[in-house]
N, C-alpha and C. Protein backbone atom coordinates (compact mmCIF):
# COMPACT_ATOMS: atom_id res chain seq x y z
N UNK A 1 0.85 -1.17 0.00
CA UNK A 1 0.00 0.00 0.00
C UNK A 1 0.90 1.24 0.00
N UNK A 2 0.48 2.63 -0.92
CA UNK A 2 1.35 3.13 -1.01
C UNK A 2 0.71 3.98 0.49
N UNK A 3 2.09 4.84 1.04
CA UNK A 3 1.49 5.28 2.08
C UNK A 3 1.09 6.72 1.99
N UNK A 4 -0.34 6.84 2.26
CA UNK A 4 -1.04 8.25 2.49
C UNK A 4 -1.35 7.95 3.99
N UNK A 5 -1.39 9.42 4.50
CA UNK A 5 -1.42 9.76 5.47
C UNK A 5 -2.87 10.22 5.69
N UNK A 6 -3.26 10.01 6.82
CA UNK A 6 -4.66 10.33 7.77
C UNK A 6 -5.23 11.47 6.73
N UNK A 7 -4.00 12.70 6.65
CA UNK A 7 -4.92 14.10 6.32
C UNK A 7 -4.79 14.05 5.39
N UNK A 8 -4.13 13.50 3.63
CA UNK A 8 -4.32 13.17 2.73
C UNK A 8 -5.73 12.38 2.56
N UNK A 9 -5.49 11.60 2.88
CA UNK A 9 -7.16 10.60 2.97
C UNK A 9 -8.35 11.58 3.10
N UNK A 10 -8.36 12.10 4.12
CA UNK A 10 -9.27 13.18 4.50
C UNK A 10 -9.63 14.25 3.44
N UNK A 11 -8.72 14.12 3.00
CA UNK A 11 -8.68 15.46 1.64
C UNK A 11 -9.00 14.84 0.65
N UNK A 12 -8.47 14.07 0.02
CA UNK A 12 -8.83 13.09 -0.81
C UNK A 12 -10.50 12.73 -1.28
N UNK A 13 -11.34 12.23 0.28
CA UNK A 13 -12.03 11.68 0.39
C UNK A 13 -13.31 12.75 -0.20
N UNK A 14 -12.80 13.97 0.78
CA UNK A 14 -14.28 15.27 0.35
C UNK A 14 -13.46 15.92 -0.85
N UNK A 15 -12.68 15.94 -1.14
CA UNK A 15 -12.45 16.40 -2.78
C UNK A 15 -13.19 15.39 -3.70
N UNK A 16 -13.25 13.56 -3.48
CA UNK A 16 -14.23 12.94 -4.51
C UNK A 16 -15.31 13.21 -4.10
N UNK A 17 -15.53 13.32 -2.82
CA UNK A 17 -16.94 13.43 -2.56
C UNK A 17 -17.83 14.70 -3.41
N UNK A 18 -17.23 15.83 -3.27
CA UNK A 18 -17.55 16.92 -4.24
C UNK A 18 -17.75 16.75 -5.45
N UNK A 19 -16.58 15.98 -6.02
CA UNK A 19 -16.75 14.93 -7.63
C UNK A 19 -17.86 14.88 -7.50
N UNK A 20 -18.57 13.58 -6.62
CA UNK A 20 -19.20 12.76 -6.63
C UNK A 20 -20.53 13.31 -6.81
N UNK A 21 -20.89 15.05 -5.87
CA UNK A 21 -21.40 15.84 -6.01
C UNK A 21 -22.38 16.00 -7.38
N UNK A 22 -21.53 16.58 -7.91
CA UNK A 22 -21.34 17.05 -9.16
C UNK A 22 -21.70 16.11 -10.15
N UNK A 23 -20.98 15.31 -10.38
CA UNK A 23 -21.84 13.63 -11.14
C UNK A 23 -23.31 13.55 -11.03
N UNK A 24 -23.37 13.47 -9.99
CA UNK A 24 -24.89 12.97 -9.10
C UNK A 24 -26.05 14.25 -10.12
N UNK A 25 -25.56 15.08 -10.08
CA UNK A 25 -26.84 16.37 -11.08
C UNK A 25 -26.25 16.23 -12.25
N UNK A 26 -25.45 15.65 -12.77
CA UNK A 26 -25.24 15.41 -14.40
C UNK A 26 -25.94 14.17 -14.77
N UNK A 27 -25.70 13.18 -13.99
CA UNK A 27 -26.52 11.57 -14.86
C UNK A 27 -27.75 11.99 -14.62
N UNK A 28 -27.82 11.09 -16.02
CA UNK A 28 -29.24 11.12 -16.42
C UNK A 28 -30.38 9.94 -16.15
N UNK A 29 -29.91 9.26 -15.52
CA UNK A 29 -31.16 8.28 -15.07
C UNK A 29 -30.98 7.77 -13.40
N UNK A 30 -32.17 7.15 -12.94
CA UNK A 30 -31.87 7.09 -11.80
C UNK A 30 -31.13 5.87 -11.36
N UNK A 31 -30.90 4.90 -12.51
CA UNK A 31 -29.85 4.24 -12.03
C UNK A 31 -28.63 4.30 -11.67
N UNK A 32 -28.38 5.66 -12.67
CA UNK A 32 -26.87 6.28 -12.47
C UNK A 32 -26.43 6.68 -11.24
N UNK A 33 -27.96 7.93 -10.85
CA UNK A 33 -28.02 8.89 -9.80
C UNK A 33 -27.69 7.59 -8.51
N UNK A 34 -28.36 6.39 -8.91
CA UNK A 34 -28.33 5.35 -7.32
C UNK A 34 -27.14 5.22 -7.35
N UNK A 35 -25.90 4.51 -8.50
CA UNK A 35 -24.71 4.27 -8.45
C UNK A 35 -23.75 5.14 -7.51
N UNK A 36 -24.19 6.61 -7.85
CA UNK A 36 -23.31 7.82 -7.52
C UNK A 36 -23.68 7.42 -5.99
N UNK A 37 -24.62 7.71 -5.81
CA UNK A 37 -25.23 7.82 -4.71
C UNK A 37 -24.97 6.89 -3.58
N UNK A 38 -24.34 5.52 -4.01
CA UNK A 38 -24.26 4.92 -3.20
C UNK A 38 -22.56 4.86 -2.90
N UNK A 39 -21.63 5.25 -4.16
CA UNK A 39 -20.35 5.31 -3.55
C UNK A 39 -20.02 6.79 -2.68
N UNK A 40 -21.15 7.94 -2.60
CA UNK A 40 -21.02 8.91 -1.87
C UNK A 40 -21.22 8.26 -0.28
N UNK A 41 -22.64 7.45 -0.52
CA UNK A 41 -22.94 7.11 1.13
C UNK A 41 -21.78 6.26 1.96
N UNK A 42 -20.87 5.63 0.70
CA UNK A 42 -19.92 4.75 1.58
C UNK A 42 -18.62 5.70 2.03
N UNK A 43 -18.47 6.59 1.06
CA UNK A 43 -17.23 7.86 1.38
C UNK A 43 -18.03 9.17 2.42
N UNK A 44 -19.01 8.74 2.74
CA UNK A 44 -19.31 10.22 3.49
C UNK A 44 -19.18 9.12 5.61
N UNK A 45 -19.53 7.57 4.94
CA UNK A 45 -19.30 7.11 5.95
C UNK A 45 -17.71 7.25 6.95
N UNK A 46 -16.58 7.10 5.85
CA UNK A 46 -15.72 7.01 5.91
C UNK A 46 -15.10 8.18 6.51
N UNK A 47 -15.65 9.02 5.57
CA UNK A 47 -15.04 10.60 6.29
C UNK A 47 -15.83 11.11 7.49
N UNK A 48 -16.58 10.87 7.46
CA UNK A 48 -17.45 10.64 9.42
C UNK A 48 -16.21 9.94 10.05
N UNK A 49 -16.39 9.00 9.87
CA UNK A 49 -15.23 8.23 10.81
C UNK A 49 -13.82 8.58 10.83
N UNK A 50 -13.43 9.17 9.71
CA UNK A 50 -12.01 9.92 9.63
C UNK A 50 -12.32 10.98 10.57
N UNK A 51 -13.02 11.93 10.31
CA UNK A 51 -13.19 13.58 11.46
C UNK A 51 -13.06 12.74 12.48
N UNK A 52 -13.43 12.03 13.30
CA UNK A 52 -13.44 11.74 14.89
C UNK A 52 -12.01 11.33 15.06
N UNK A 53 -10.95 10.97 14.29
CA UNK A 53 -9.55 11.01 14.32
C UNK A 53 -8.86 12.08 15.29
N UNK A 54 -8.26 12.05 16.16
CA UNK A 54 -6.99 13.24 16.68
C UNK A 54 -6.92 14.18 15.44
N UNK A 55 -6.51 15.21 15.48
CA UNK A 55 -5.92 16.20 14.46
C UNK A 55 -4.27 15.49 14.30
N UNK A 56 -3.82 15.42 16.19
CA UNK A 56 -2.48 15.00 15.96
C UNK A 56 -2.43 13.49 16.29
N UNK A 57 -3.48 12.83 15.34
CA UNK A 57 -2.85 11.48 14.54
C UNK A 57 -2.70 11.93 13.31
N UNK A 58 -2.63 12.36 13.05
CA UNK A 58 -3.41 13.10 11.10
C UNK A 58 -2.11 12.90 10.36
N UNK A 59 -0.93 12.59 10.60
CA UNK A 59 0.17 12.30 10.13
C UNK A 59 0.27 10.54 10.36
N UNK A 60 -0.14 9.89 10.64
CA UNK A 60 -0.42 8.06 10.31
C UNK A 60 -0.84 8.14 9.24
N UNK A 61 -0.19 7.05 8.88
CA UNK A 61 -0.63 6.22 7.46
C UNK A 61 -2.54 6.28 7.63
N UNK A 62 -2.82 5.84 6.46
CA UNK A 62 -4.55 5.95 6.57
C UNK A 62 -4.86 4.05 6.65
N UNK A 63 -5.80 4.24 7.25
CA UNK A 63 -6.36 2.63 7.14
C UNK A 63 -8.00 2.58 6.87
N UNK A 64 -8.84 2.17 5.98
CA UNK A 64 -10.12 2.25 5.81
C UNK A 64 -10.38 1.55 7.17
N UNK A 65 -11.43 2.52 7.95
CA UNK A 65 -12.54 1.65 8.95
C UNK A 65 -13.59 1.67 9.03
N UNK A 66 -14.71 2.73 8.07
CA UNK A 66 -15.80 2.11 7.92
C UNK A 66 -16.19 0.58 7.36
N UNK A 67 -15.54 0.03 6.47
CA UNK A 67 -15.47 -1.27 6.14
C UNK A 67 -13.96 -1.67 5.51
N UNK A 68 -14.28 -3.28 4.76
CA UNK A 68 -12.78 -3.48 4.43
C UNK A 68 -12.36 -2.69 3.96
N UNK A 69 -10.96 -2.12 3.35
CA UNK A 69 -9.88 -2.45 2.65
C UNK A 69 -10.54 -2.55 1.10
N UNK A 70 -10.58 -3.83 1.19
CA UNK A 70 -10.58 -4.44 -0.11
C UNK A 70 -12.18 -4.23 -1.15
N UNK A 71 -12.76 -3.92 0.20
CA UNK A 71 -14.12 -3.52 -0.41
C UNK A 71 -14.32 -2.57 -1.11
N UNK A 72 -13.79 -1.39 -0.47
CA UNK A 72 -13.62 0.22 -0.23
C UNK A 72 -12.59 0.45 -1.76
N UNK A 73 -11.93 -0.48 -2.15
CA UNK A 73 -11.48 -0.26 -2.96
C UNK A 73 -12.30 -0.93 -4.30
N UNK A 74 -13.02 -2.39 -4.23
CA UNK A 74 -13.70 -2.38 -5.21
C UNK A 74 -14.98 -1.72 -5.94
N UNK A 75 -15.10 -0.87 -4.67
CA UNK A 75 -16.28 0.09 -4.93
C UNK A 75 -16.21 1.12 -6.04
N UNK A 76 -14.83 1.25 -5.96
CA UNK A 76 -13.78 2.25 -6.37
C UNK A 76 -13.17 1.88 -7.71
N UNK A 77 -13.25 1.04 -7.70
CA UNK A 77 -12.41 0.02 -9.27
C UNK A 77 -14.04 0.05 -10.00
N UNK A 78 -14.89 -0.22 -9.48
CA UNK A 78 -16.12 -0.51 -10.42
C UNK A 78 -16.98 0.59 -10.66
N UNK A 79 -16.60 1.91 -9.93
CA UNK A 79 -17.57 2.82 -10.31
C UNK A 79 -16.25 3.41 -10.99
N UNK A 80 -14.75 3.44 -11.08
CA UNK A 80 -14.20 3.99 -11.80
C UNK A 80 -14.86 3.49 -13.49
N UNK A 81 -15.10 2.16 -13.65
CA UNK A 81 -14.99 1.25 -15.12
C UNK A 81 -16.10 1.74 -15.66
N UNK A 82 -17.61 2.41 -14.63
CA UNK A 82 -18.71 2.93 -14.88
C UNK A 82 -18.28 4.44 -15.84
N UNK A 83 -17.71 5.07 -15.13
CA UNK A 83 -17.50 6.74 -15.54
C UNK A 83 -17.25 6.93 -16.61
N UNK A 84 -16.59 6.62 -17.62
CA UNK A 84 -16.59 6.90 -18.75
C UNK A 84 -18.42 6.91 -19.94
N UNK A 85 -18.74 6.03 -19.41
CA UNK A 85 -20.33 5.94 -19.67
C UNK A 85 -21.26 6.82 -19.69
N UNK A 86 -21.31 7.19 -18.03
CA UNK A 86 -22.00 8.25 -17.33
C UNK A 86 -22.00 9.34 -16.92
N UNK A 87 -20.55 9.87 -17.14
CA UNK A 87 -20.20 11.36 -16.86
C UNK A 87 -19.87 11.63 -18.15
N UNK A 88 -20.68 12.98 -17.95
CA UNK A 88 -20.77 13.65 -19.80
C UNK A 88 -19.79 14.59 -19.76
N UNK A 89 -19.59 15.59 -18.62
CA UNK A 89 -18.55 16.74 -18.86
C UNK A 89 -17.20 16.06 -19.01
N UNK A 90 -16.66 16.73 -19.59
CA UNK A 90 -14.69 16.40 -19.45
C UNK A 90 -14.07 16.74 -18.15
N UNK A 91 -14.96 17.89 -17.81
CA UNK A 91 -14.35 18.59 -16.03
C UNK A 91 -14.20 17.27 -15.37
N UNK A 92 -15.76 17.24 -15.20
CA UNK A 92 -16.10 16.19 -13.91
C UNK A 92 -15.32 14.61 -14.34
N UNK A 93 -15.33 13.92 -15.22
CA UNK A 93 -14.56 13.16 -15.88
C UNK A 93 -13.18 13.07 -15.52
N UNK A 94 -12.82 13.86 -15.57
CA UNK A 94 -11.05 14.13 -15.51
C UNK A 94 -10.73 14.66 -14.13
N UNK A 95 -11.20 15.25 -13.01
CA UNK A 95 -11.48 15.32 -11.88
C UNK A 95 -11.62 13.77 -11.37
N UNK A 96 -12.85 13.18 -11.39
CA UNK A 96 -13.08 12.00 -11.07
C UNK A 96 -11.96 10.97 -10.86
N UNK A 97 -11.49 10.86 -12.54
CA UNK A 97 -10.48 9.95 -12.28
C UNK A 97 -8.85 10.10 -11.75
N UNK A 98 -9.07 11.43 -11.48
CA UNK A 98 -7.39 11.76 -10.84
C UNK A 98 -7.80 11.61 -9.25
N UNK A 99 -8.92 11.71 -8.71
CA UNK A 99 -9.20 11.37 -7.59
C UNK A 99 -9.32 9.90 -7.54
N UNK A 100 -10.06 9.28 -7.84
CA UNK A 100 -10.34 7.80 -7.85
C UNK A 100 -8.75 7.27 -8.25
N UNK A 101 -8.14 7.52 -9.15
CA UNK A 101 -6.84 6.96 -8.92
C UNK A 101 -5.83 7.07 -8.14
N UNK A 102 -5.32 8.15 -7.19
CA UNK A 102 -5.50 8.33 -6.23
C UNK A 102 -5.81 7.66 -4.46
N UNK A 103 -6.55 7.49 -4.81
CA UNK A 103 -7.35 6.85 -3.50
C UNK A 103 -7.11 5.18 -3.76
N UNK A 104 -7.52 4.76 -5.29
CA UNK A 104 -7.36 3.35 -5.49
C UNK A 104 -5.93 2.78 -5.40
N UNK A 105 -4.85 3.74 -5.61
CA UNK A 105 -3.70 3.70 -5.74
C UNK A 105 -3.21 2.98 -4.28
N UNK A 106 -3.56 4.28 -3.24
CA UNK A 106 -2.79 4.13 -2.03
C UNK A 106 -3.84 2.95 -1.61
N UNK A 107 -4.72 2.74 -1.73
CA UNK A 107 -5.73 1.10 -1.23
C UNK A 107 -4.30 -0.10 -2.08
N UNK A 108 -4.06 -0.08 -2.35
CA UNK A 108 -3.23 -1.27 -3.65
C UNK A 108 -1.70 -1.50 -2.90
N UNK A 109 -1.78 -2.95 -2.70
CA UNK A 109 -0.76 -3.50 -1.49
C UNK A 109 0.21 -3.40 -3.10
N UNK A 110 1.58 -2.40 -2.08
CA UNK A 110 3.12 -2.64 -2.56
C UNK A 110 3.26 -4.02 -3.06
C-alpha cells in the first residue's frame, strides 16, 4: 500500500466526494443517480469516521474503517470502469479519475 497519510485521505475523500457531487446532477437516469449515490454514502461514511480522528494522529498512514480495505477499494475500481459511460462533462470526468486513482492507488498492497 502506497502510504497516504490520515490528512491526505481526509482530503482526498471530500475532494471525490464533491466529484461525486457534481456527477450525481449530471446523470441522467436514476440508475446512475443510485450508483453515484451509493459510492457517496460509503465515502461520506468514511469521512465521518475519519473527522473523529486526533488532528495530531493526522500524520499516520490511513487505514479504511468504515469497512474493508478491499471492499472500499472495489467500490472504487467498479464505479471507476462505470464513468466513462456516465459522466458527460470532461471537467467532472477528468477530476473523477485523478481522484479515484488516487485513493485506489494508495488502497493497492506494494
Amino acid at each position: 500500500m502506497n502510504n497516504l497519510s490520515i490528512a491526505a485521505a481526509v482530503e482526498n475523500i471530500f475532494e471525490l466526494m464533491k466529484a461525486l457531487d457534481d456527477s450525481y446532477w449530471e446523470a441522467n437516469t436514476c440508475e446512475e443517480k443510485d450508483y453515484i449515490y451509493n459510492l457517496s454514502s460509503i465515502l461520506a461514511n468514511e469521512y465521518i469516521e475519519l473527522s473523529k480522528v486526533s488532528v495530531q494522529d493526522h500524520h499516520f498512514d490511513y487505514e479504511v474503517i468504515s469497512l474493508s480495505q478491499e471492499a472500499l477499494k472495489q467500490a472504487l475500481t467498479q464505479f471507476q470502469l462505470r464513468i466513462p459511460k456516465q459522466i458527460r462533462r470532461q471537467t467532472t470526468l477528468s477530476k473523477l479519475n485523478t481522484l479515484l486513482n488516487r485513493l485506489i492507488v494508495s488502497l493497492t498492497p506494494s
